[in-house]
C-alpha atoms as a PDB file:
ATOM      1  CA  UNK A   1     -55.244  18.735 175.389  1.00  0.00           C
ATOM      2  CA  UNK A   2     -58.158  17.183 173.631  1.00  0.00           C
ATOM      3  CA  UNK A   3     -57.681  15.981 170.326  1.00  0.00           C
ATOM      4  CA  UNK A   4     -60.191  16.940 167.201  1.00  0.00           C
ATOM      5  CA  UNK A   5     -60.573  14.904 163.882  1.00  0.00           C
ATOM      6  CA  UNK A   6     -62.438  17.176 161.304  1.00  0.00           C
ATOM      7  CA  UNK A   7     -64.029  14.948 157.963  1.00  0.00           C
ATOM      8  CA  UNK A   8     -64.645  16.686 154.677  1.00  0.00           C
ATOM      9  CA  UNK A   9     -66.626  15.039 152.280  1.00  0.00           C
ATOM     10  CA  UNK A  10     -67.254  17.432 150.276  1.00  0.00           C
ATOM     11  CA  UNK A  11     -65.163  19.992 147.826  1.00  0.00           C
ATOM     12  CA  UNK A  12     -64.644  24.088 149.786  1.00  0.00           C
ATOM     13  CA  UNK A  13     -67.003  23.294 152.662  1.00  0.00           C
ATOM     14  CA  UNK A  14     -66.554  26.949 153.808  1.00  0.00           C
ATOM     15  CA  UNK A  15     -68.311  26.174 157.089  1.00  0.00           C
ATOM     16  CA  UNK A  16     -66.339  23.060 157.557  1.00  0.00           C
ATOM     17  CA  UNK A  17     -62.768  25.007 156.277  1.00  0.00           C
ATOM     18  CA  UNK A  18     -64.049  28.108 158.751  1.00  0.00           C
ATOM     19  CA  UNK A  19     -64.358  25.866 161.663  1.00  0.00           C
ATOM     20  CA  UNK A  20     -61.256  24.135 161.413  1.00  0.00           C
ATOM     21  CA  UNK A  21     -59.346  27.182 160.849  1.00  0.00           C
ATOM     22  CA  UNK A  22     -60.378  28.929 164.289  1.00  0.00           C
ATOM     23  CA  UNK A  23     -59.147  25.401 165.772  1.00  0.00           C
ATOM     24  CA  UNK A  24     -56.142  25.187 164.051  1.00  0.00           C
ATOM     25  CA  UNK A  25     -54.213  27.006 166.386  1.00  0.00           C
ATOM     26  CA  UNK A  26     -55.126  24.368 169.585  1.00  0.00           C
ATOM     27  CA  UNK A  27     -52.356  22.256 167.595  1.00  0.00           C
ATOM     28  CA  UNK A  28     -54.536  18.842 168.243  1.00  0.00           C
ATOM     29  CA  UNK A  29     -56.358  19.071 165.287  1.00  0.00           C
ATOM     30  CA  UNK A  30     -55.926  16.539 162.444  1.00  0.00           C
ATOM     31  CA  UNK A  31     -58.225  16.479 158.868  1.00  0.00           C
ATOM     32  CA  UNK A  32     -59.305  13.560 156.833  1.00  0.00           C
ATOM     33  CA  UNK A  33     -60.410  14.488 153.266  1.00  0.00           C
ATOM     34  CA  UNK A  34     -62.655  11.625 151.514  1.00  0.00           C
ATOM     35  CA  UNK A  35     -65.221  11.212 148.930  1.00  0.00           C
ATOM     36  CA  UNK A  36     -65.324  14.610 147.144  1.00  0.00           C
ATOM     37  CA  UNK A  37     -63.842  16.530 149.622  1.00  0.00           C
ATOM     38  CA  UNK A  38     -60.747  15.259 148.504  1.00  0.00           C
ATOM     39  CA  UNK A  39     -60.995  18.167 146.567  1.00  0.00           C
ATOM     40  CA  UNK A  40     -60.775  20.374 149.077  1.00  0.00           C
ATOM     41  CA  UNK A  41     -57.130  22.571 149.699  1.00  0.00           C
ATOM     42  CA  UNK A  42     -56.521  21.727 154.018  1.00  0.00           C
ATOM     43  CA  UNK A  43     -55.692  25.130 155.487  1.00  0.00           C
ATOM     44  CA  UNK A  44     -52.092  25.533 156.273  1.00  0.00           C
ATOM     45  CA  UNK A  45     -50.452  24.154 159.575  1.00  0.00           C
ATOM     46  CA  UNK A  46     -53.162  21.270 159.720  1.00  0.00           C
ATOM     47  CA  UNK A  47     -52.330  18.070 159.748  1.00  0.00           C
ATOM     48  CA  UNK A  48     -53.952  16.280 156.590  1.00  0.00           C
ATOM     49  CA  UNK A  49     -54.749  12.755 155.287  1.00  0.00           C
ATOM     50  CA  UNK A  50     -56.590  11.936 152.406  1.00  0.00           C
ATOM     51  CA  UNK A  51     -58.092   8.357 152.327  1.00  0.00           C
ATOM     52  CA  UNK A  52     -57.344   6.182 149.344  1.00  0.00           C
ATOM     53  CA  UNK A  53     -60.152   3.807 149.560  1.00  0.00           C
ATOM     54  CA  UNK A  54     -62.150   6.903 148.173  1.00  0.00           C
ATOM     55  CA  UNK A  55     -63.609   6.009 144.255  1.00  0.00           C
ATOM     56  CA  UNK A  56     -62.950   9.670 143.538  1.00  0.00           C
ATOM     57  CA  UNK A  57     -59.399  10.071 144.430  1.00  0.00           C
ATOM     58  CA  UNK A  58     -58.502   8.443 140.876  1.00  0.00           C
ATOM     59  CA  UNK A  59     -55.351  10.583 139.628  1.00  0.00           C
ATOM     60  CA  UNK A  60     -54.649  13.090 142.367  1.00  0.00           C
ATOM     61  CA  UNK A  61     -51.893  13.753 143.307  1.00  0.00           C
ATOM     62  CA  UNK A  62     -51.541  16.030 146.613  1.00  0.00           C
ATOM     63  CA  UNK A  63     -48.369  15.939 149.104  1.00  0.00           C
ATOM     64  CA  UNK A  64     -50.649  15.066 152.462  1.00  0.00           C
ATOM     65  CA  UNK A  65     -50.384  11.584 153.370  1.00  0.00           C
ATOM     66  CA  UNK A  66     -52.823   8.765 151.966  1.00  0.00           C
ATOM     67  CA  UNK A  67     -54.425   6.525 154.651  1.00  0.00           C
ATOM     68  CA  UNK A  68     -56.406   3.234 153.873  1.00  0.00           C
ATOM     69  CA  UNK A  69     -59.468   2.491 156.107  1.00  0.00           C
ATOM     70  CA  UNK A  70     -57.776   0.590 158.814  1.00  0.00           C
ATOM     71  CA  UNK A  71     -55.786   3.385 159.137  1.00  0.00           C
ATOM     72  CA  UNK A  72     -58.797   5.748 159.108  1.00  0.00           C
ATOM     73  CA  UNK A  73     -60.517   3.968 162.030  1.00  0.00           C
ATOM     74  CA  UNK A  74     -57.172   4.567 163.955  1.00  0.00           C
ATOM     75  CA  UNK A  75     -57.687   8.196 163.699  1.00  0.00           C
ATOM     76  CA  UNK A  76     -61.508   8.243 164.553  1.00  0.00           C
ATOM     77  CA  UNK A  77     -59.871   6.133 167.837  1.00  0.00           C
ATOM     78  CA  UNK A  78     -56.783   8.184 168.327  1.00  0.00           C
ATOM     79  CA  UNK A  79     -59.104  11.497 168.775  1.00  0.00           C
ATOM     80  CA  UNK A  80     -61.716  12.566 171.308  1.00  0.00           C
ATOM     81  CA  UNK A  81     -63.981  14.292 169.242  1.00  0.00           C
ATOM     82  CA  UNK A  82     -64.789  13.689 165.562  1.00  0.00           C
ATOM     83  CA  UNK A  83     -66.931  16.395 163.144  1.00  0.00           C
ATOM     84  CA  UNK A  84     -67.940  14.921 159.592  1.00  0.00           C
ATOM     85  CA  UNK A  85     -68.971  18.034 157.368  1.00  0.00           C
END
């Protein structure tokens, strides 16, 4: 099943959060929240990161995982299609 990487970078992208909620039931669907869409509350049942490196993640504190770049460009690798919103 193909794989989908979804990038916020901004806060309640309703498009963005719209989008990924109609895909969220493929189950291949992973979300990276960076810059100030770190904000941004993942719908349930996705898989989210948030990545570190991000000036603007100073002081939150959120239970998805934190990723560094190297580990970002991993995911953009591990998935065939990427959407930055």
């Amino acid at each position: 099943m193909p794989s989908t990487l979804h990038i916020i970078r901004r806060p309640d992208d309703a498009k963005a959060l719209e989008c990924i909620k109609a895909q969220a039931n493929d189950g291949a669907l992973s979300l990276l929240l960076m810059q100030e869409g770190i904000h941004t509350k993942p719908p349930s049942g996705v898989k989210a990161y948030i990545l570190t490196d991000t000036p603007d993640n100073a002081g939150i504190q959120s239970d998805m995982r934190t990723i560094a770049y190297d580990e970002m460009v991993k995911l953009l690798f591990e998935h065939d299609t990427v959407v930055v919103w």
